[in-house]
C-alpha atoms as a PDB file:
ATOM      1  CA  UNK A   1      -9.866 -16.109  21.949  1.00  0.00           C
ATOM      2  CA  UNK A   2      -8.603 -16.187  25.668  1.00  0.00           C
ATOM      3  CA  UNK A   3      -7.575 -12.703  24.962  1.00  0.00           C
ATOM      4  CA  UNK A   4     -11.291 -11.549  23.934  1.00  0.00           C
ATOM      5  CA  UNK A   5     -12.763 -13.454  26.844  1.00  0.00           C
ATOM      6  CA  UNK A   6     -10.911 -11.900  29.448  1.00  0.00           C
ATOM      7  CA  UNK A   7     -12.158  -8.338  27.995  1.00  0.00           C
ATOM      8  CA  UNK A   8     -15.891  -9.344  29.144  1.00  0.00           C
ATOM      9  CA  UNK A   9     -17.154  -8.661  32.628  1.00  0.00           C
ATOM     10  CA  UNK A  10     -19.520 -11.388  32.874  1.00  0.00           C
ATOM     11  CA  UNK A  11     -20.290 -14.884  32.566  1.00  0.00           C
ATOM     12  CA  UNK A  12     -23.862 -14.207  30.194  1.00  0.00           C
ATOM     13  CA  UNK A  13     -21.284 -11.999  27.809  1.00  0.00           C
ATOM     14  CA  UNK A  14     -18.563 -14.951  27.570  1.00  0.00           C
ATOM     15  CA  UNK A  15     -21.188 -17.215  26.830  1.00  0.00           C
ATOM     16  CA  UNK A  16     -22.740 -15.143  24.023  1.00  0.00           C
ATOM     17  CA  UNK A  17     -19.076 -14.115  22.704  1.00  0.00           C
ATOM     18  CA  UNK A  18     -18.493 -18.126  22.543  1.00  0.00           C
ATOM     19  CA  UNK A  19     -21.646 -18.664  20.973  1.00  0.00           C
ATOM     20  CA  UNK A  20     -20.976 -15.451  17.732  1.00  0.00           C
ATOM     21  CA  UNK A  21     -17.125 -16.931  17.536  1.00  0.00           C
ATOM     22  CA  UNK A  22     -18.599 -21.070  17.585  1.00  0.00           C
ATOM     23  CA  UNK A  23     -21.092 -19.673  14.821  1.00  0.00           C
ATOM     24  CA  UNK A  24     -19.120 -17.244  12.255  1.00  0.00           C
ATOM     25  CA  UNK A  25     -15.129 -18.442  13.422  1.00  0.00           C
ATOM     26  CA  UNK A  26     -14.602 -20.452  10.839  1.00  0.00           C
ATOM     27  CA  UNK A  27     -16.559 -18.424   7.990  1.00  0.00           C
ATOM     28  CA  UNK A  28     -14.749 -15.243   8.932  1.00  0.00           C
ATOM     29  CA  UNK A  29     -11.267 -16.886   9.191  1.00  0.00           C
ATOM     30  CA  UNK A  30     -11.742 -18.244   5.516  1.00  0.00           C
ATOM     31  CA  UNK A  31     -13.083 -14.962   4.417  1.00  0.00           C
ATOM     32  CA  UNK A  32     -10.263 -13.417   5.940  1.00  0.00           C
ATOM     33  CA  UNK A  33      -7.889 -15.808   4.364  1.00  0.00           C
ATOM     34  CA  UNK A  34      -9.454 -15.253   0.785  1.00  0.00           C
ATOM     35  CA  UNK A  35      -8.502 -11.605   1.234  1.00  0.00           C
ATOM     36  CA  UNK A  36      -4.855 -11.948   2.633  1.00  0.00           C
ATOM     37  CA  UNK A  37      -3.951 -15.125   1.173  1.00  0.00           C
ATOM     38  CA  UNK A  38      -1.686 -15.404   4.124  1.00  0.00           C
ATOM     39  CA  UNK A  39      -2.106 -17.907   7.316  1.00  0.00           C
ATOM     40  CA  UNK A  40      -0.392 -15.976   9.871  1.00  0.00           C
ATOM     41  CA  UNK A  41      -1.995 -12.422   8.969  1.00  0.00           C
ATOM     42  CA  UNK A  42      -5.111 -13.735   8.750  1.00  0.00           C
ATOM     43  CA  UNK A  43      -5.165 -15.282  12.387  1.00  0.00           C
ATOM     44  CA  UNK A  44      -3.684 -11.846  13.392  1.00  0.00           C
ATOM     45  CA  UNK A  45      -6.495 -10.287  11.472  1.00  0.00           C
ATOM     46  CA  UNK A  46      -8.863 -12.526  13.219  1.00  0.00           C
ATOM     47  CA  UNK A  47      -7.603 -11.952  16.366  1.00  0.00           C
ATOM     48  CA  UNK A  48      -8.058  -7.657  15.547  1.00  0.00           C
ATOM     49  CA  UNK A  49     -11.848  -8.228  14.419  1.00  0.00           C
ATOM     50  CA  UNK A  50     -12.655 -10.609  17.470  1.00  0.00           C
ATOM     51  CA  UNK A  51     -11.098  -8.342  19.425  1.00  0.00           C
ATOM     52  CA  UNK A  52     -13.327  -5.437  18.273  1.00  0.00           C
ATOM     53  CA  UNK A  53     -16.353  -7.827  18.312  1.00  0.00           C
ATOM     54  CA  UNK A  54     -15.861  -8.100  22.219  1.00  0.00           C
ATOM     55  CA  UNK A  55     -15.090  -4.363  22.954  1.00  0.00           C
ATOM     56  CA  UNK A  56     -18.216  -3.925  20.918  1.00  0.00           C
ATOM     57  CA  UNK A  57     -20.408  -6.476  22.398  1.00  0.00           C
ATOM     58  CA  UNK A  58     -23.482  -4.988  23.681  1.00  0.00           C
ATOM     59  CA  UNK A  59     -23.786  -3.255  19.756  1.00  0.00           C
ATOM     60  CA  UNK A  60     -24.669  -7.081  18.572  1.00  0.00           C
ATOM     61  CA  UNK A  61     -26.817  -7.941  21.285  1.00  0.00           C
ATOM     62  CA  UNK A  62     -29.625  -5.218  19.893  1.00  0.00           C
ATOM     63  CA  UNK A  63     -29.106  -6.497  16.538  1.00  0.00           C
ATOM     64  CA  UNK A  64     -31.054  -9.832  14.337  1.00  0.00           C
ATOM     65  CA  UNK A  65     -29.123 -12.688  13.222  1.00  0.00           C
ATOM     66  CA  UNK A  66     -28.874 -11.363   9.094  1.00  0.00           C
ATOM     67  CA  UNK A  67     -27.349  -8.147  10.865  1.00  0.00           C
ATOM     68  CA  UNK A  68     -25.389  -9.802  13.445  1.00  0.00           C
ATOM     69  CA  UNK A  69     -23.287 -11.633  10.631  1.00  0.00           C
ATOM     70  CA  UNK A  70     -23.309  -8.497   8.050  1.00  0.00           C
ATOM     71  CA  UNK A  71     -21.830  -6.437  10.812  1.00  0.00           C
ATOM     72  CA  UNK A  72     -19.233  -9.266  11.855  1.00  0.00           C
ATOM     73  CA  UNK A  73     -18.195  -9.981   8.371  1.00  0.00           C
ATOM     74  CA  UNK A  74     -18.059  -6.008   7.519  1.00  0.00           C
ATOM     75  CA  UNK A  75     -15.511  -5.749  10.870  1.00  0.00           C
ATOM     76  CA  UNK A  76     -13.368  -8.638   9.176  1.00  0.00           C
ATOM     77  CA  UNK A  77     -13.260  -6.810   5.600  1.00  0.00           C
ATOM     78  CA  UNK A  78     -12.780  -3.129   7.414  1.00  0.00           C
ATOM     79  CA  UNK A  79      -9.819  -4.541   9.532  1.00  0.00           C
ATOM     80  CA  UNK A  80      -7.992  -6.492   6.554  1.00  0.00           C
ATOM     81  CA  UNK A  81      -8.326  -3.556   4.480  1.00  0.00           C
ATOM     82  CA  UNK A  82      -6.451  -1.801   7.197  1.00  0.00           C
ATOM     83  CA  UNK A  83      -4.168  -4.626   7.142  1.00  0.00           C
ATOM     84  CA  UNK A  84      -3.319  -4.647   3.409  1.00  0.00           C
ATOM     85  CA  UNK A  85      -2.496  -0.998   3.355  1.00  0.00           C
ATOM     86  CA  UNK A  86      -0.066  -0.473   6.901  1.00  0.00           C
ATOM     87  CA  UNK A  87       1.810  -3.295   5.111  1.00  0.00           C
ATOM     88  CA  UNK A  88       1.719  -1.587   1.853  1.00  0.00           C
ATOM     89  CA  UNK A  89       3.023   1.259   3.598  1.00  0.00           C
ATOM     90  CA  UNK A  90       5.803  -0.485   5.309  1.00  0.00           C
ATOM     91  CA  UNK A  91       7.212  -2.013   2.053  1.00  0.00           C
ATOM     92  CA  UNK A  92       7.216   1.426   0.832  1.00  0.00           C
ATOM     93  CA  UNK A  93       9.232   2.448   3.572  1.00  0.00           C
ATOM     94  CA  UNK A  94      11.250  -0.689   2.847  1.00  0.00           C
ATOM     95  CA  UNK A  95      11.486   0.502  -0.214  1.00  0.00           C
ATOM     96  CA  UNK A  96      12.491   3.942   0.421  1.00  0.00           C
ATOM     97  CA  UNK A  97      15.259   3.019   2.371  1.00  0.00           C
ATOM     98  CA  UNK A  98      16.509   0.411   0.143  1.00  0.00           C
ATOM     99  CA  UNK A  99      16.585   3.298  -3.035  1.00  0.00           C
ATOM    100  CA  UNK A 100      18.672   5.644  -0.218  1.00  0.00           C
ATOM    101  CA  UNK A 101      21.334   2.658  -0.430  1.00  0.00           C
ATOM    102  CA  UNK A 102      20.940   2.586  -4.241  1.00  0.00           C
ATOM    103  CA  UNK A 103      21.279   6.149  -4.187  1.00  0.00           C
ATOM    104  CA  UNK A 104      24.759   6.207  -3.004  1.00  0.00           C
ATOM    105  CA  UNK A 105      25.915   3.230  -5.333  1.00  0.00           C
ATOM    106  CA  UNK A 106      24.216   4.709  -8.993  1.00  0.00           C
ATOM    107  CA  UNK A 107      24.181   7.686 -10.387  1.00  0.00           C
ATOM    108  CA  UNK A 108      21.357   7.122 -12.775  1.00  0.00           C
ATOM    109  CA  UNK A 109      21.141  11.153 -13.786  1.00  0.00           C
ATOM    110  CA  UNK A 110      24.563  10.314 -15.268  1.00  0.00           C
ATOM    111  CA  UNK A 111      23.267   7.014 -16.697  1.00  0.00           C
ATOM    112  CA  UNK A 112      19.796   8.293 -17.804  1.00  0.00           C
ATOM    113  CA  UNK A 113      22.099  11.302 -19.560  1.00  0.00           C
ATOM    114  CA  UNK A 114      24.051   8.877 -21.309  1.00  0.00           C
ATOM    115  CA  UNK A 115      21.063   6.650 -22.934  1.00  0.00           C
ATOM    116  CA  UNK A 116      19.588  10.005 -23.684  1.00  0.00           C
ATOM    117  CA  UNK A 117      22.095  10.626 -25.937  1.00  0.00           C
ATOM    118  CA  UNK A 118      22.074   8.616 -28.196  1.00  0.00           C
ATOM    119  CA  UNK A 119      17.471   8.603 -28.448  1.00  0.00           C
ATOM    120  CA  UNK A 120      15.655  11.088 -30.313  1.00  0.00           C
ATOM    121  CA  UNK A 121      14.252  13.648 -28.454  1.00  0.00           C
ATOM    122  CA  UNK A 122      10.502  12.641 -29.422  1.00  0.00           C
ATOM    123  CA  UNK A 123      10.656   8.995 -28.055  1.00  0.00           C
ATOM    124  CA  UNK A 124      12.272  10.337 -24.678  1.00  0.00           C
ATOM    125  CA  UNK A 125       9.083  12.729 -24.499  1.00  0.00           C
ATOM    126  CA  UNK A 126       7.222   9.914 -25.440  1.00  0.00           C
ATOM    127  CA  UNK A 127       8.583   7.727 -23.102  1.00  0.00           C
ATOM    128  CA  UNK A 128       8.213  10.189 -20.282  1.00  0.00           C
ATOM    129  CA  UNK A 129       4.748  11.146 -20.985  1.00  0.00           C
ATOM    130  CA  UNK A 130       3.827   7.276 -20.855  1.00  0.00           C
ATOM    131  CA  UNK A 131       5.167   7.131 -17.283  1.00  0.00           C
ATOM    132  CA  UNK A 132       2.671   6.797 -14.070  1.00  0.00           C
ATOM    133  CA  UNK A 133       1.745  11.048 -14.039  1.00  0.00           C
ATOM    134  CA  UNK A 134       3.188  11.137 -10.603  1.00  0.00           C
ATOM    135  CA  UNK A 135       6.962  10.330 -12.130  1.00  0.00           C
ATOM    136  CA  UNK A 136       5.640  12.070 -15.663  1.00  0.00           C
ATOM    137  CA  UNK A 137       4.791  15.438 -14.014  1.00  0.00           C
ATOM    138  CA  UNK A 138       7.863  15.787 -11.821  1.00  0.00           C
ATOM    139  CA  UNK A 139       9.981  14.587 -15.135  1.00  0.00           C
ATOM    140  CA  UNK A 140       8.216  16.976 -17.107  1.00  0.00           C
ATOM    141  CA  UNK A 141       8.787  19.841 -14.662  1.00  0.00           C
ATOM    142  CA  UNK A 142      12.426  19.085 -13.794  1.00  0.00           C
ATOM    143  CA  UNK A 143      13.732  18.291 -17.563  1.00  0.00           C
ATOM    144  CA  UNK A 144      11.549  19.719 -20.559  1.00  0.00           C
ATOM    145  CA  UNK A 145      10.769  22.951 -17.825  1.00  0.00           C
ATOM    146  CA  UNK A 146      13.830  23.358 -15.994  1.00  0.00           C
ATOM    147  CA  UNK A 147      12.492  23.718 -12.089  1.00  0.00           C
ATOM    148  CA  UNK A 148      14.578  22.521  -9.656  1.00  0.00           C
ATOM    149  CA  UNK A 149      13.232  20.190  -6.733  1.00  0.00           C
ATOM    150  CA  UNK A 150      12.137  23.100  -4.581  1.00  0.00           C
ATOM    151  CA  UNK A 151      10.356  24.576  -7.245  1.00  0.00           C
ATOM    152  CA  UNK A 152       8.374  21.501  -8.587  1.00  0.00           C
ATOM    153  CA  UNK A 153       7.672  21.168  -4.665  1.00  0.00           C
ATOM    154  CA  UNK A 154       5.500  23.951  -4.778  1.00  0.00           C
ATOM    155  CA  UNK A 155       3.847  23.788  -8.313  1.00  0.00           C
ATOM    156  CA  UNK A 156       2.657  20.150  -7.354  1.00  0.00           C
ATOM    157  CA  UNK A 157       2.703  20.928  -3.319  1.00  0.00           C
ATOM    158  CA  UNK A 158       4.837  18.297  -2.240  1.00  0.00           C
ATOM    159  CA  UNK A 159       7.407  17.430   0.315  1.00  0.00           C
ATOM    160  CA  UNK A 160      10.932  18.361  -1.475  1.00  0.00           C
ATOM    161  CA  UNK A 161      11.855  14.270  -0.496  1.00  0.00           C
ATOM    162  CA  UNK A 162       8.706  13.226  -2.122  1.00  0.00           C
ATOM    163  CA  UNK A 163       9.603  14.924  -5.506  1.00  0.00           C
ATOM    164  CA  UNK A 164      13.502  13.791  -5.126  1.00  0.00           C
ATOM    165  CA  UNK A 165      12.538  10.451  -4.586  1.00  0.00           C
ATOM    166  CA  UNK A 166       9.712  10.628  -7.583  1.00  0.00           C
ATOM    167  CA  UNK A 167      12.531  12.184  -9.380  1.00  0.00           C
ATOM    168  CA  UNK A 168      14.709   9.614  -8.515  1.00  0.00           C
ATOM    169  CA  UNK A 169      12.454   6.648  -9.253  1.00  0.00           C
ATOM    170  CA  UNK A 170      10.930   8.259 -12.349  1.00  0.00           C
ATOM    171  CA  UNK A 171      14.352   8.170 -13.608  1.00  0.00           C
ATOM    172  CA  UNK A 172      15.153   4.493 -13.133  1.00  0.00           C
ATOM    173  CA  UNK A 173      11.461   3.612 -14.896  1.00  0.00           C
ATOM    174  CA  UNK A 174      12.483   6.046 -17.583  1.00  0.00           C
ATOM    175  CA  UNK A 175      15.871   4.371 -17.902  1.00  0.00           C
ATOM    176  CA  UNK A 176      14.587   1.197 -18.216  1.00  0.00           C
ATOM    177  CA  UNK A 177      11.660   1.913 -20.758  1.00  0.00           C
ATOM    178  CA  UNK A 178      14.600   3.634 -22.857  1.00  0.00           C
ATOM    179  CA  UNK A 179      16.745   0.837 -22.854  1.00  0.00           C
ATOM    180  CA  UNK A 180      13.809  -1.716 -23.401  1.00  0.00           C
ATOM    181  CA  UNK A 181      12.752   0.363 -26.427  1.00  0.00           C
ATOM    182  CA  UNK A 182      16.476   1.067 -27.591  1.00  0.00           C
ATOM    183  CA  UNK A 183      17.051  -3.177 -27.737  1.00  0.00           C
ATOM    184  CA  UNK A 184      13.936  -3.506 -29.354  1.00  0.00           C
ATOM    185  CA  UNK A 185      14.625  -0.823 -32.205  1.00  0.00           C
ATOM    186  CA  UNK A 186      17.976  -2.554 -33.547  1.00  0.00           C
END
């Protein structure tokens, strides 16, 4: 809160900042919380909307008390929405970079080739079909159609890394659906 206090210019807009945090703090924190379900991110959170709320000031002054709190609360939601997905992003990117390590230890073409084998063509369509569309399509494309990466790039107008790595991942989920279906058919 220091942080947010040193933002305002005067001593009537500290004392009416004190008086919003005193009044929603709490309520905000544990909506916060409730949406995070995390301690630390939602004081970080809280810190980001409080911020906002004191950069923003003179906007609540001209407001009523109902709208006050709506527009408080609706700064809380908006900034742990933003929260939720730059850290969904990031564990994408976590991801990404932890399949470029898998990458160079499996060969799951090889493996996924293998499996095939020894599945009748229908389930494997099947199976492929009943994949998220965004692995499905680039499947489709790249094994029943026969288009290389560059190729599916352009039919679908993606980055040639996006479809390798939906190619890539596809694969694995089709693996695994293969070899769930293949233990549960002996």
């Amino acid at each position: 809160m220091f942080l947010c206090l040193s933002l305002l210019d005067n001593e009537e807009d500290r004392i009416y900042f004190e008086m919003l945090y005193e009044k929603y703090g709490d309520d905000i924190f544990k909506r916060i919380y409730n949406m995070v379900k995390n301690h630390s991110d939602a004081e970080d959170i809280m810190q980001e909307t409080w911020l906002s709320i004191a950069e923003n000031l003179e906007f609540y002054r001209a407001k009523n008390e109902r709208m006050i709190r709506a527009y408080i609360f609706r700064v809380a939601k908006n900034r742990s929405i933003t929260f939720y997905r730059e850290k969904r992003k990031e564990e994408e990117r976590r991801s990404d970079i932890a399949l470029v390590d898998l990458k160079d230890t499996y060969d799951y073409e090889t493996i996924l080739f293998n499996v095939c084998a020894k599945i009748d063509v229908k389930i494997i369509i099947e199976c492929i079909n009943s994949l998220e569309e965004k692995y499905s399509d680039i499947l489709n494309y790249f094994y029943l159609h026969n288009h290389t990466v560059k190729e599916i790039s352009k039919i679908l107008n993606l980055k040639e890394e996006t479809v390798k790595t939906r190619l890539y991942r596809g694969r694995i989920k089709l693996l695994q659906m293969l070899e769930g279906r293949n233990l549960n058919d002996r």
